[in-house]
Protein backbone atom coordinates (compact mmCIF):
# COMPACT_ATOMS: atom_id res chain seq x y z
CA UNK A 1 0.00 0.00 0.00
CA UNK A 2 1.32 3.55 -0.71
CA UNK A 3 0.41 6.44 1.25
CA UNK A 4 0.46 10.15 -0.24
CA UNK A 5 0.52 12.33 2.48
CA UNK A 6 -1.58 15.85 2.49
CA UNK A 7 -0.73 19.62 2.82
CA UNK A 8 2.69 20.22 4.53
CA UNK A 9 2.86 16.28 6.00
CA UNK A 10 5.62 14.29 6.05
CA UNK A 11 6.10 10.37 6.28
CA UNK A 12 9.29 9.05 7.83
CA UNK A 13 10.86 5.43 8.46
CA UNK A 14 12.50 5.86 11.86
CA UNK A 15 16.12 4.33 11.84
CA UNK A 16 17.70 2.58 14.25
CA UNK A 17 19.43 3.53 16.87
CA UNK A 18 22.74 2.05 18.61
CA UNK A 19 22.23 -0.50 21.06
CA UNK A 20 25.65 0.60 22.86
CA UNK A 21 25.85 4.03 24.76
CA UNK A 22 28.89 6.26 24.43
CA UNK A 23 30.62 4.81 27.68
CA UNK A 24 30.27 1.21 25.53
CA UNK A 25 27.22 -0.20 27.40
CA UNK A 26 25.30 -3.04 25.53
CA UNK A 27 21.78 -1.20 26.43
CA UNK A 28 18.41 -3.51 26.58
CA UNK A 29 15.38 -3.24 24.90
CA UNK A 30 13.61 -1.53 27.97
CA UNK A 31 16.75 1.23 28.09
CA UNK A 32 16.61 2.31 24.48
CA UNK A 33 14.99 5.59 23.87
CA UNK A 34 12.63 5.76 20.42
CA UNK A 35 14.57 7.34 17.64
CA UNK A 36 14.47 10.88 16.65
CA UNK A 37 16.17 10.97 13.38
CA UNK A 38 14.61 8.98 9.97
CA UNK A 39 14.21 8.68 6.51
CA UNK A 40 11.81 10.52 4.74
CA UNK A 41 9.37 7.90 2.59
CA UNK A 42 6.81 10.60 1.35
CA UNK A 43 6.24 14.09 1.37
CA UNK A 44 3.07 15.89 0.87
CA UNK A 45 2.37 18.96 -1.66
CA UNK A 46 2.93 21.80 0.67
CA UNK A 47 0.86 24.21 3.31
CA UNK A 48 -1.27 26.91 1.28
CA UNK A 49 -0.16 30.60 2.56
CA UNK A 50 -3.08 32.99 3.93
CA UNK A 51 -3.10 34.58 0.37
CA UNK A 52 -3.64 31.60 -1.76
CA UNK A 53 -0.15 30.83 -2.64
CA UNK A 54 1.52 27.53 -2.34
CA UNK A 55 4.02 26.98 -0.53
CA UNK A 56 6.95 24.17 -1.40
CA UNK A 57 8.53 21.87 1.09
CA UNK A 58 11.76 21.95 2.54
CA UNK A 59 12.38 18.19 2.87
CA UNK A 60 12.11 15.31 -0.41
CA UNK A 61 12.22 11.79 -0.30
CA UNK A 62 15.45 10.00 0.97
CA UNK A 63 16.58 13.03 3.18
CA UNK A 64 17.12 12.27 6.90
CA UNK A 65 15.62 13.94 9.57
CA UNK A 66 15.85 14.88 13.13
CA UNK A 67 12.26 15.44 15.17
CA UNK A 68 10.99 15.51 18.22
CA UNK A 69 11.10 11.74 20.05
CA UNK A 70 7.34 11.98 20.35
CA UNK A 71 6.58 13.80 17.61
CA UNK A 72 3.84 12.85 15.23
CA UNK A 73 1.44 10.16 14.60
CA UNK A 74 3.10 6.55 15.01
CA UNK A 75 1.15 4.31 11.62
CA UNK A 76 1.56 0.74 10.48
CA UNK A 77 1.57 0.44 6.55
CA UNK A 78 2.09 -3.22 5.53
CA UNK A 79 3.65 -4.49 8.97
CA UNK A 80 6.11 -1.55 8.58
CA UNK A 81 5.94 1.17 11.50
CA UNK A 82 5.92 4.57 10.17
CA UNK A 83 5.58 7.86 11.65
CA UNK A 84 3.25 11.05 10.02
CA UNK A 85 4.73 14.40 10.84
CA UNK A 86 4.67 18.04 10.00
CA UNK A 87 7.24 19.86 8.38
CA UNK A 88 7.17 22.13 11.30
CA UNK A 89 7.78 18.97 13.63
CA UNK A 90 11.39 18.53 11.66
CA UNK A 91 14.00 20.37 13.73
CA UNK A 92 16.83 19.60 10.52
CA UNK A 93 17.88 17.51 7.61
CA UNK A 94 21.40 15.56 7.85
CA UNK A 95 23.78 16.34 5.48
């Protein structure tokens, strides 16, 4: 199933984070914090302005993000766990 998202929405795969911490703990499943940086999947249209004017995105497909940790809308598409966010819910894109 493919999902187009609307107005300024984005969808993003979260990635994985490291299972070790900086000091070169192994950290369990119960320590781990959810992601805040993924992929963008999808990207919707754009927001329209108060005057009628479209306005473009600042993200595309295959950029990675950094958001919020609980950010958004968490969505399953296909068994896959995706998350629904706003541009204005992505704090920067990776370079």
């Amino acid at each position: 199933m493919k999902l187009r998202p609307l107005h300024d929405n984005v969808l993003v795969k979260r990635t994985e984070e490291e299972e070790t911490s900086s000091g070169g703990i192994i950290l369990s499943g119960s320590a781990k914090e959810k992601p805040s940086q993924g992929k963008v999947v999808a990207v919707g249209p754009g927001k329209v302005s108060d005057s009628g004017e479209s306005v473009s995105m600042n993200v595309s497909v295959g950029d990675t993000v950094i958001f919020g940790q609980y950010g958004g809308n968490e969505i399953k598409l296909d068994g896959e766990e995706y998350l629904i966010l706003s541009e204005r819910d992505i704090f920067g894109v990776v370079e």
